[in-house]
Protein backbone atom coordinates (compact mmCIF):
# COMPACT_ATOMS: atom_id res chain seq x y z
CA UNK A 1 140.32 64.15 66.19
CA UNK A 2 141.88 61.16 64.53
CA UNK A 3 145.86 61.99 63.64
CA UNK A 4 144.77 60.51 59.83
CA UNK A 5 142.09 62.55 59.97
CA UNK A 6 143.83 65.70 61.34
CA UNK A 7 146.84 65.44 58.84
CA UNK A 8 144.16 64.49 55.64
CA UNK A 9 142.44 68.40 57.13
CA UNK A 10 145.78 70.33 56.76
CA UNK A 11 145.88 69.25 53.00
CA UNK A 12 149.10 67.66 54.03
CA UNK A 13 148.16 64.37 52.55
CA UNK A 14 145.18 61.82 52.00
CA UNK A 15 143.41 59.88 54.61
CA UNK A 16 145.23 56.60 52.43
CA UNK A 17 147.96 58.39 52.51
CA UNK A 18 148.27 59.89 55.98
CA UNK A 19 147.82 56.51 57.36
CA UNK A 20 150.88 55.18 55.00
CA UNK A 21 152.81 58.33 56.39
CA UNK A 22 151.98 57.61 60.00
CA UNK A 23 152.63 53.39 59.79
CA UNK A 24 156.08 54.19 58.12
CA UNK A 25 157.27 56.38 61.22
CA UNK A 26 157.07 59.83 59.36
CA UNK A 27 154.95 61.43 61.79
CA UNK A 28 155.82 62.61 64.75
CA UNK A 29 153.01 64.18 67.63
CA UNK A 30 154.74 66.25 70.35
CA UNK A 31 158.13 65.15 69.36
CA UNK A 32 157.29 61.34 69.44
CA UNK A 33 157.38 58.87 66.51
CA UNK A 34 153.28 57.40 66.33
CA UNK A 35 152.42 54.71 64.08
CA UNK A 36 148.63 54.30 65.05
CA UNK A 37 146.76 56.56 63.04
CA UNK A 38 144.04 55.97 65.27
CA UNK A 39 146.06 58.46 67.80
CA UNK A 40 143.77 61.67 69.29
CA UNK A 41 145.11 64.67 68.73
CA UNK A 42 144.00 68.46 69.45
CA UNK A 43 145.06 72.14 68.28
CA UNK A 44 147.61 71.90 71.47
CA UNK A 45 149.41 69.25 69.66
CA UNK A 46 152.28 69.72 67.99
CA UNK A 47 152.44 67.37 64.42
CA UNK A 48 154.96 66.78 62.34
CA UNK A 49 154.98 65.29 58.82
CA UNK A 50 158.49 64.45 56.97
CA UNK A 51 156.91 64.06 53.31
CA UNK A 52 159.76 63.27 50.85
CA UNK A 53 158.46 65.25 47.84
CA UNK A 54 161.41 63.29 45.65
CA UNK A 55 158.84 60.18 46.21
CA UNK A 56 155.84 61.96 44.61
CA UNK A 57 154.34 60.41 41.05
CA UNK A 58 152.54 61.99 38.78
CA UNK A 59 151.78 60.11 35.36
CA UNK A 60 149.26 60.14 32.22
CA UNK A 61 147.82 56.71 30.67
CA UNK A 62 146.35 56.00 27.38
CA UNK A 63 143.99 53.76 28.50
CA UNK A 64 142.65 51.24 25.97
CA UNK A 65 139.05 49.71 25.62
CA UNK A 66 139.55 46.44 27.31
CA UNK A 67 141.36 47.39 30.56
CA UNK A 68 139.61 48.39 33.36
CA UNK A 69 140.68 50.91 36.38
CA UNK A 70 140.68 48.41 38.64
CA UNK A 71 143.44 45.18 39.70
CA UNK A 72 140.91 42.58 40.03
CA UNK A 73 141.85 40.46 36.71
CA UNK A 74 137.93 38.81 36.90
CA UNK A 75 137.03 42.26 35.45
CA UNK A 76 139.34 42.65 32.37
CA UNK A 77 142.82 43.13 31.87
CA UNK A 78 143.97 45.85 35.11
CA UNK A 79 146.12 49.20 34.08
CA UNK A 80 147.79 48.01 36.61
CA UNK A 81 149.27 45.77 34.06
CA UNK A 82 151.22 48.60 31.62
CA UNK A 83 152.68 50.62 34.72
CA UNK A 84 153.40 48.28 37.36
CA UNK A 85 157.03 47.24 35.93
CA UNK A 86 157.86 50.38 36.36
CA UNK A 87 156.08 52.16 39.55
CA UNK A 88 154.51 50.82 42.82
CA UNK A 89 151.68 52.72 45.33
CA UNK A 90 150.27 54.70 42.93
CA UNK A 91 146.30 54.71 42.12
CA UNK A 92 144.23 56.09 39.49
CA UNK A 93 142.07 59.51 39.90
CA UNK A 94 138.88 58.20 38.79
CA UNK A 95 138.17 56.07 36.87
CA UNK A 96 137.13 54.73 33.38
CA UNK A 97 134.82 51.94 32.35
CA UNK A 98 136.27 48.55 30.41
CA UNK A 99 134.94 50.07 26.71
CA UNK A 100 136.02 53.38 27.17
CA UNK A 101 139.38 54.72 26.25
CA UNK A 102 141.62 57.63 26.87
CA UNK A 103 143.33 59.64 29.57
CA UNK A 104 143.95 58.71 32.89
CA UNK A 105 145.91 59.87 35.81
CA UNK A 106 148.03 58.06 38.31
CA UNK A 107 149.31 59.71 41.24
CA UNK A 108 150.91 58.28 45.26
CA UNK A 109 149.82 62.61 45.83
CA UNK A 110 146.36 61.81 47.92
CA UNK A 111 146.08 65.91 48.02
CA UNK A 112 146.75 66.07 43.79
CA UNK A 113 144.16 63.50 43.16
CA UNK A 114 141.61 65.53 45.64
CA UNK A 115 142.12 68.13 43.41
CA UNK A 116 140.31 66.41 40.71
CA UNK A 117 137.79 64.54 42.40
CA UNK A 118 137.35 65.64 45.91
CA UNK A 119 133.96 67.26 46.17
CA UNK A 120 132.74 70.61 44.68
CA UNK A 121 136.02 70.59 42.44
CA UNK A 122 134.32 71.70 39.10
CA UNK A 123 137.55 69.93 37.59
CA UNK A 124 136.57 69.49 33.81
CA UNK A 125 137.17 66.53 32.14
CA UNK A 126 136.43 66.61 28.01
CA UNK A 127 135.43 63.35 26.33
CA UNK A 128 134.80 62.49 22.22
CA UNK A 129 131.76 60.76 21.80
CA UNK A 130 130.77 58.79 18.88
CA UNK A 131 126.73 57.64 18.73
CA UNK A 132 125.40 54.81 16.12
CA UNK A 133 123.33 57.34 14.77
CA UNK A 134 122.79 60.69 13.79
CA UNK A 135 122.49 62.40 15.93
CA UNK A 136 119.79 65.99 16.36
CA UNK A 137 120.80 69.62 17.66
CA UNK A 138 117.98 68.72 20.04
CA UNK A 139 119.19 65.65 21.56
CA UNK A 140 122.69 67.64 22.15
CA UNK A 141 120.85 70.83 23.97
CA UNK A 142 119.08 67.89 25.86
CA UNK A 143 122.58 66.61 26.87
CA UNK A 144 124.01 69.51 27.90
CA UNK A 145 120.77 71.38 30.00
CA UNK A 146 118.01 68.36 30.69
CA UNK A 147 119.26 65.07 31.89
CA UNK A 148 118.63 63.60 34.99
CA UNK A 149 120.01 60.50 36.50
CA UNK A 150 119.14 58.43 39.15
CA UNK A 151 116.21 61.07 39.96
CA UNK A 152 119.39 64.13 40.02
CA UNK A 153 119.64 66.55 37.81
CA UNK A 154 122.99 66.69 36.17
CA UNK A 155 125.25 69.92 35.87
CA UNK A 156 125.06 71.84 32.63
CA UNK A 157 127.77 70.06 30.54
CA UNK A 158 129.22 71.81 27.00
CA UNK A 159 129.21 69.80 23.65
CA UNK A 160 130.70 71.18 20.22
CA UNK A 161 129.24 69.27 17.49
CA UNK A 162 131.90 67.44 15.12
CA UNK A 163 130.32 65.86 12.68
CA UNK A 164 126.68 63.89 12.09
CA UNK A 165 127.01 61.09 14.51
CA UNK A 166 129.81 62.77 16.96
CA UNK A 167 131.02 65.37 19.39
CA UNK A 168 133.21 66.39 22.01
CA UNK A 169 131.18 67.05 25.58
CA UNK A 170 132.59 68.50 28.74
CA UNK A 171 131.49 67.46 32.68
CA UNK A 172 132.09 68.67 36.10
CA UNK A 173 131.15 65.72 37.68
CA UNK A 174 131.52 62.31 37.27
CA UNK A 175 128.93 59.54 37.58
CA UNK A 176 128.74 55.86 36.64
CA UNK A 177 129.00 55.21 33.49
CA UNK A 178 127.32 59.10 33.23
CA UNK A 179 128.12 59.51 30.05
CA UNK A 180 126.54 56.09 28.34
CA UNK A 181 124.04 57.24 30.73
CA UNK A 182 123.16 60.28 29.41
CA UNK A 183 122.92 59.03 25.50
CA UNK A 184 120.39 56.35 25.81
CA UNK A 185 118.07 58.80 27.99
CA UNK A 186 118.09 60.45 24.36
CA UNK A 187 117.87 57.12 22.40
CA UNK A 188 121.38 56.57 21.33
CA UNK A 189 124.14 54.44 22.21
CA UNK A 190 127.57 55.10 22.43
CA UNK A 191 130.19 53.53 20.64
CA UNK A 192 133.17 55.27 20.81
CA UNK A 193 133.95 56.96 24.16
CA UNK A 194 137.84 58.74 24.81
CA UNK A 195 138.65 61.01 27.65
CA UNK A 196 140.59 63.97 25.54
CA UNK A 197 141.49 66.37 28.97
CA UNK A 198 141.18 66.63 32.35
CA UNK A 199 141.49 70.33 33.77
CA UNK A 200 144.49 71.47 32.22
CA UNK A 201 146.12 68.04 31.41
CA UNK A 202 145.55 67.07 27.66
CA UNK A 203 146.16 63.45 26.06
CA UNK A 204 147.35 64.90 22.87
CA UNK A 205 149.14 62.32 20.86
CA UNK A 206 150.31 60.20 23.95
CA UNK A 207 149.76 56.55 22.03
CA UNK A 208 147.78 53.21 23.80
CA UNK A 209 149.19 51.93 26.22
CA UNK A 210 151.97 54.50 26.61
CA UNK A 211 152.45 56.62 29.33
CA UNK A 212 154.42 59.69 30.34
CA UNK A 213 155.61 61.56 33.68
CA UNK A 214 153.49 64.95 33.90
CA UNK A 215 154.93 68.30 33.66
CA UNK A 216 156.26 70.73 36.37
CA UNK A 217 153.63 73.19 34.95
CA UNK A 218 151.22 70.25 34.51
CA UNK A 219 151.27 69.37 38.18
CA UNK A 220 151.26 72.95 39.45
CA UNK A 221 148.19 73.89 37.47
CA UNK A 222 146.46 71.12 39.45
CA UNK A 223 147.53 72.11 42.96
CA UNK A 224 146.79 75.80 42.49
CA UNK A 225 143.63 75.27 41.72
């Protein structure tokens, strides 16, 4: 097996990251420094990882509608932009379209950001939708037991109602644009679109463009999940 591969297997660290780890000289197979990650290694190896845990980020954006999750400037104005005077090597977990606005997570922690979006997480993520109409009880119990997309059907999701034209809804999984998606297979558009949570980690009154270093029980409540 690949020594990228191997170390990303352990839960030690990302692929991205393991290969960081392995170019910088932190690994060692057998006793020996390798810096390929492209090394072979088997259970009769002996691997070593020196992972400074002092060097680990964890931080919560307010994302505004007109940046994107992304660092190519063609696209809109890059988050990139309100963190990077102040961190380097760190990367969003997921991601959030140009109009939509809200919490996101930045992270150098490959296995934290695995957490939320590896595969067969179930990591919820609650959202506050506003539609340009009003909008029916039967349009939300659509939403939340009969879409499909792209010919899949979608996990159950859970709205609460806030007003006429508005509610909060609640995924497990998260698919282009899924939930803009989702409202004009009903025949509404959305309009307003924030990201309120995600798994334990709330936005609460964190302002636009501000961010702030997650908690110790933050953190912890996503790498025990």
């Amino acid at each position: 097996m690949r020594l990228n591969k191997y170390i990303a297997s352990l839960n030690i660290a990302s692929r991205r990251e393991a290969d960081r780890l392995i170019q910088n000289g932190y690994v060692k197979v057998n006793g020996e420094i390798i810096n390929n990650p492209a090394t072979q290694v088997d259970e009769n190896d002996k691997v070593e990882c020196n992972i400074d845990k002092e060097n680990k980020i964890y931080i919560k954006l307010n994302k505004p509608v007109g940046y994107v999750v992304s660092s190519n400037k063609k696209e809109g104005k890059p988050i990139y932009d309100l963190v990077k005077n102040d961190f380097n090597d760190i990367y969003p977990v997921g991601r959030l379209d140009k109009d939509s606005k809200g919490l996101i997570i930045l992270t150098n922690d490959g296995v934290f950001a695995k957490k939320i979006i590896g595969e067969n997480t179930n990591c919820e993520k609650e959202y506050y939708v506003k539609v340009n109409d009003n909008i029916p009880d039967g349009a939300l119990k659509k939403l939340e037991y009969g879409i499909s997309l792209d010919g899949q059907k979608l996990k159950p999701a859970k709205i609460k109602r806030i007003n006429k034209n508005s509610f909060n809804i609640i995924l497990t999984e998260g698919k282009n644009r899924q939930i803009r998606r989702m409202c004009q297979k009903v025949g509404f558009e959305v309009i307003i679109l924030k990201r309120l949570r995600i798994a334990n980690i709330l936005l609460n009154d964190l302002k636009e463009k501000e961010f702030i270093h997650l908690s110790e029980n933050e953190i912890k409540s996503i790498l025990n999940r």
